[in-house]
Protein backbone atom coordinates (compact mmCIF):
# COMPACT_ATOMS: atom_id res chain seq x y z
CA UNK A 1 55.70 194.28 3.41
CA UNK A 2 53.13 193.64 0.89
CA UNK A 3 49.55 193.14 2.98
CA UNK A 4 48.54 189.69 1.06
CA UNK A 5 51.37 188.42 2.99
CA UNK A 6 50.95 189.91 6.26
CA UNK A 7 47.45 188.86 6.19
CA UNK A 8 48.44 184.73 5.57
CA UNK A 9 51.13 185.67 8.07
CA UNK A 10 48.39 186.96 10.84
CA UNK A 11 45.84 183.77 9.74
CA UNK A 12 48.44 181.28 10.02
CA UNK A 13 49.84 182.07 13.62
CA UNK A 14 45.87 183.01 14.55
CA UNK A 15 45.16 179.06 13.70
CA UNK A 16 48.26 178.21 15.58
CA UNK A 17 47.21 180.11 18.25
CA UNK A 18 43.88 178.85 18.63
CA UNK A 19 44.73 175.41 17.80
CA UNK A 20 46.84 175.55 20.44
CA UNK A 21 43.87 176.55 22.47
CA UNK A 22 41.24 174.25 21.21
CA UNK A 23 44.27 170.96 21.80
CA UNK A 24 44.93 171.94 25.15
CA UNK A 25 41.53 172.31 26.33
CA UNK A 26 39.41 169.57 24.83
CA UNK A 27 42.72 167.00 24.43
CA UNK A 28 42.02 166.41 20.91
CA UNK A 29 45.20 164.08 20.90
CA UNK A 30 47.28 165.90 19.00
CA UNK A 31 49.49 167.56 21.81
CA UNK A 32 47.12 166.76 24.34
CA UNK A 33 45.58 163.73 25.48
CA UNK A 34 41.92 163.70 26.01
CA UNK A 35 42.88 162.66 30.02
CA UNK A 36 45.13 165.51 30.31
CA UNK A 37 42.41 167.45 28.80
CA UNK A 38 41.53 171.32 30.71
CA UNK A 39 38.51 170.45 30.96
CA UNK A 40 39.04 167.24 32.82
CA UNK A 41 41.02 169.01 35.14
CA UNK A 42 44.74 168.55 33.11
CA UNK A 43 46.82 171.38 33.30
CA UNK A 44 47.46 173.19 29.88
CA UNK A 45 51.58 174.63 31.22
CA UNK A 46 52.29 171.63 33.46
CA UNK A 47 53.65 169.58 31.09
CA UNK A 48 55.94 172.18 29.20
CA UNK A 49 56.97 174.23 32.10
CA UNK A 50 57.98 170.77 34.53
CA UNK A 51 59.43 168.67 31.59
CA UNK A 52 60.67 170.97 28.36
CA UNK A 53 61.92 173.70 30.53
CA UNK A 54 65.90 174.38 31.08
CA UNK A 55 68.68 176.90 30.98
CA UNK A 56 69.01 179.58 33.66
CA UNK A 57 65.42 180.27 33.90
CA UNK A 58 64.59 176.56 34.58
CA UNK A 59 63.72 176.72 37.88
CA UNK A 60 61.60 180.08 37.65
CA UNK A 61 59.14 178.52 35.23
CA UNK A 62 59.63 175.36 36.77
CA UNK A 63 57.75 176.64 40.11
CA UNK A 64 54.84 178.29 38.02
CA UNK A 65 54.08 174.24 36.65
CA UNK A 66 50.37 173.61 37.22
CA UNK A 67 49.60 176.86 39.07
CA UNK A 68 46.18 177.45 38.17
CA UNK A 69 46.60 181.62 37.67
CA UNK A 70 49.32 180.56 35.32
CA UNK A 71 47.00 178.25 33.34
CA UNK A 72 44.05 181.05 32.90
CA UNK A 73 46.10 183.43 32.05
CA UNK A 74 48.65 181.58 29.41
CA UNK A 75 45.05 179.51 27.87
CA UNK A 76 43.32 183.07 27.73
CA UNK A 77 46.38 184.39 25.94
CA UNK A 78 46.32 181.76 23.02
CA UNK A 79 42.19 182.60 22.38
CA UNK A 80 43.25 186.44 22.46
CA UNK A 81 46.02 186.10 20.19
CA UNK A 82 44.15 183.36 18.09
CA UNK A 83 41.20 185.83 17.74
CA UNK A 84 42.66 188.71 17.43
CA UNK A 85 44.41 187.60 14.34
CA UNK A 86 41.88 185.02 12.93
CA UNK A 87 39.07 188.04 12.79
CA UNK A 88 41.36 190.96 12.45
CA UNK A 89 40.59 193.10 15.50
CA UNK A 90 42.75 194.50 17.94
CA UNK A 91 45.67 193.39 15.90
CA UNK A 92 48.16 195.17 17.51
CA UNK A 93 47.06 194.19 20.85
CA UNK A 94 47.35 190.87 19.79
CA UNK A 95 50.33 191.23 18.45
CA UNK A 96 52.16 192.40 21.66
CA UNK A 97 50.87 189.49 23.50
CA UNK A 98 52.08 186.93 20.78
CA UNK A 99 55.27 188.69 20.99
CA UNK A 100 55.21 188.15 24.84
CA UNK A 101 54.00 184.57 25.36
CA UNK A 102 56.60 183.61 22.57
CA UNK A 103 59.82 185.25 24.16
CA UNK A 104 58.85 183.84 27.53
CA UNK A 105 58.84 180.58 26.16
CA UNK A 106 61.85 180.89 24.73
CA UNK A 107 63.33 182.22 27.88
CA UNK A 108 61.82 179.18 29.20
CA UNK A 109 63.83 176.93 27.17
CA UNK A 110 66.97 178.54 27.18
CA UNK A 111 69.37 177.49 25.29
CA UNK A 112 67.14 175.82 22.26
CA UNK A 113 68.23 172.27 21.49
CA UNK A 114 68.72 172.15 18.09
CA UNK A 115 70.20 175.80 17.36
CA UNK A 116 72.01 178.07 20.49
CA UNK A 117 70.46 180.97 19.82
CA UNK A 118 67.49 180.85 17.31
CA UNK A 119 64.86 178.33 17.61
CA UNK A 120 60.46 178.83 16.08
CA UNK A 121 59.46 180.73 19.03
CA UNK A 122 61.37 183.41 18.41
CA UNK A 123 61.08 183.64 14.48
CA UNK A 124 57.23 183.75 15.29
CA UNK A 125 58.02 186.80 17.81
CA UNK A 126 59.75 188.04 15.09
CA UNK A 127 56.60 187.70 12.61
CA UNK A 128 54.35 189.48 15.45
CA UNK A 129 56.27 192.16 15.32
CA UNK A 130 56.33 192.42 11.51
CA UNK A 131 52.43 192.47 11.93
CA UNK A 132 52.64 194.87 15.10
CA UNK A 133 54.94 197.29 12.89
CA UNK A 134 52.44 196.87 9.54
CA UNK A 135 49.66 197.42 11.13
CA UNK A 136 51.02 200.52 13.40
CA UNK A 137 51.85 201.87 9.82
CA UNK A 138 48.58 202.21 9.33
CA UNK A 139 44.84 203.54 10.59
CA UNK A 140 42.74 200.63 10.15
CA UNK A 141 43.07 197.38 10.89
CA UNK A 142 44.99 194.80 8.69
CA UNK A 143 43.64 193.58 5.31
């Protein structure tokens, strides 16, 4: 895979990543309300995991709605991932934890609405793993 495109590849989901982030915690109204902000004590998975979630998994990610543990970990997950591949460092750990937060929720949402099998989360897990696999191919970090 040529590296210009890895590297807009590994900007692009570190901006979606972090936006993600930055939305969820501040409620810049995009996703997120400014009430429902983290930091005025909103939950950042509540919403997702009690109304978007379904398939066989449903109740499983249902019960982890609002847990606080649940919230640290999955908001310190989007600023690793969104850091990692915004400054090009640890790339590969990155990587694997894209990979991970984006199969769980697809797991979470089980079957997608608009396509049985496929649906974005799991063509971005695809794309981490192009990145994982590039930059595993090689001693340095990504260009």
């Amino acid at each position: 895979m040529n590296k210009t495109i890895v590297a807009l590849l590994r900007i692009s989901l570190g901006f979606i990543f972090l936006w993600a982030f930055a939305d969820k915690t501040f409620g810049l109204g995009f996703a997120t309300t400014s009430a429902n902000a983290w930091i005025n004590g909103g939950s950042p998975t509540y919403g997702f995991l009690t109304f978007a979630t379904k398939g066989p998994f449903a109740d499983f990610f249902k019960s982890l709605a609002g847990n606080n543990f649940v919230d640290i970990v999955f908001m310190a997950g989007l600023l690793f991932v969104g850091v990692t591949m915004l400054f090009n460092r640890f790339v590969k750990w990155g990587s694997i934890a894209g990979f991970l937060m984006l199969v769980l929720m697809y797991l979470a949402v089980l079957l997608p609405e608009n396509n049985p099998i496929l649906d974005d989360h799991i063509i971005y897990a695809l794309v981490f793993l192009g990145i994982f696999s590039f930059s595993n191919n090689r001693n340095k970090e990504l260009v």
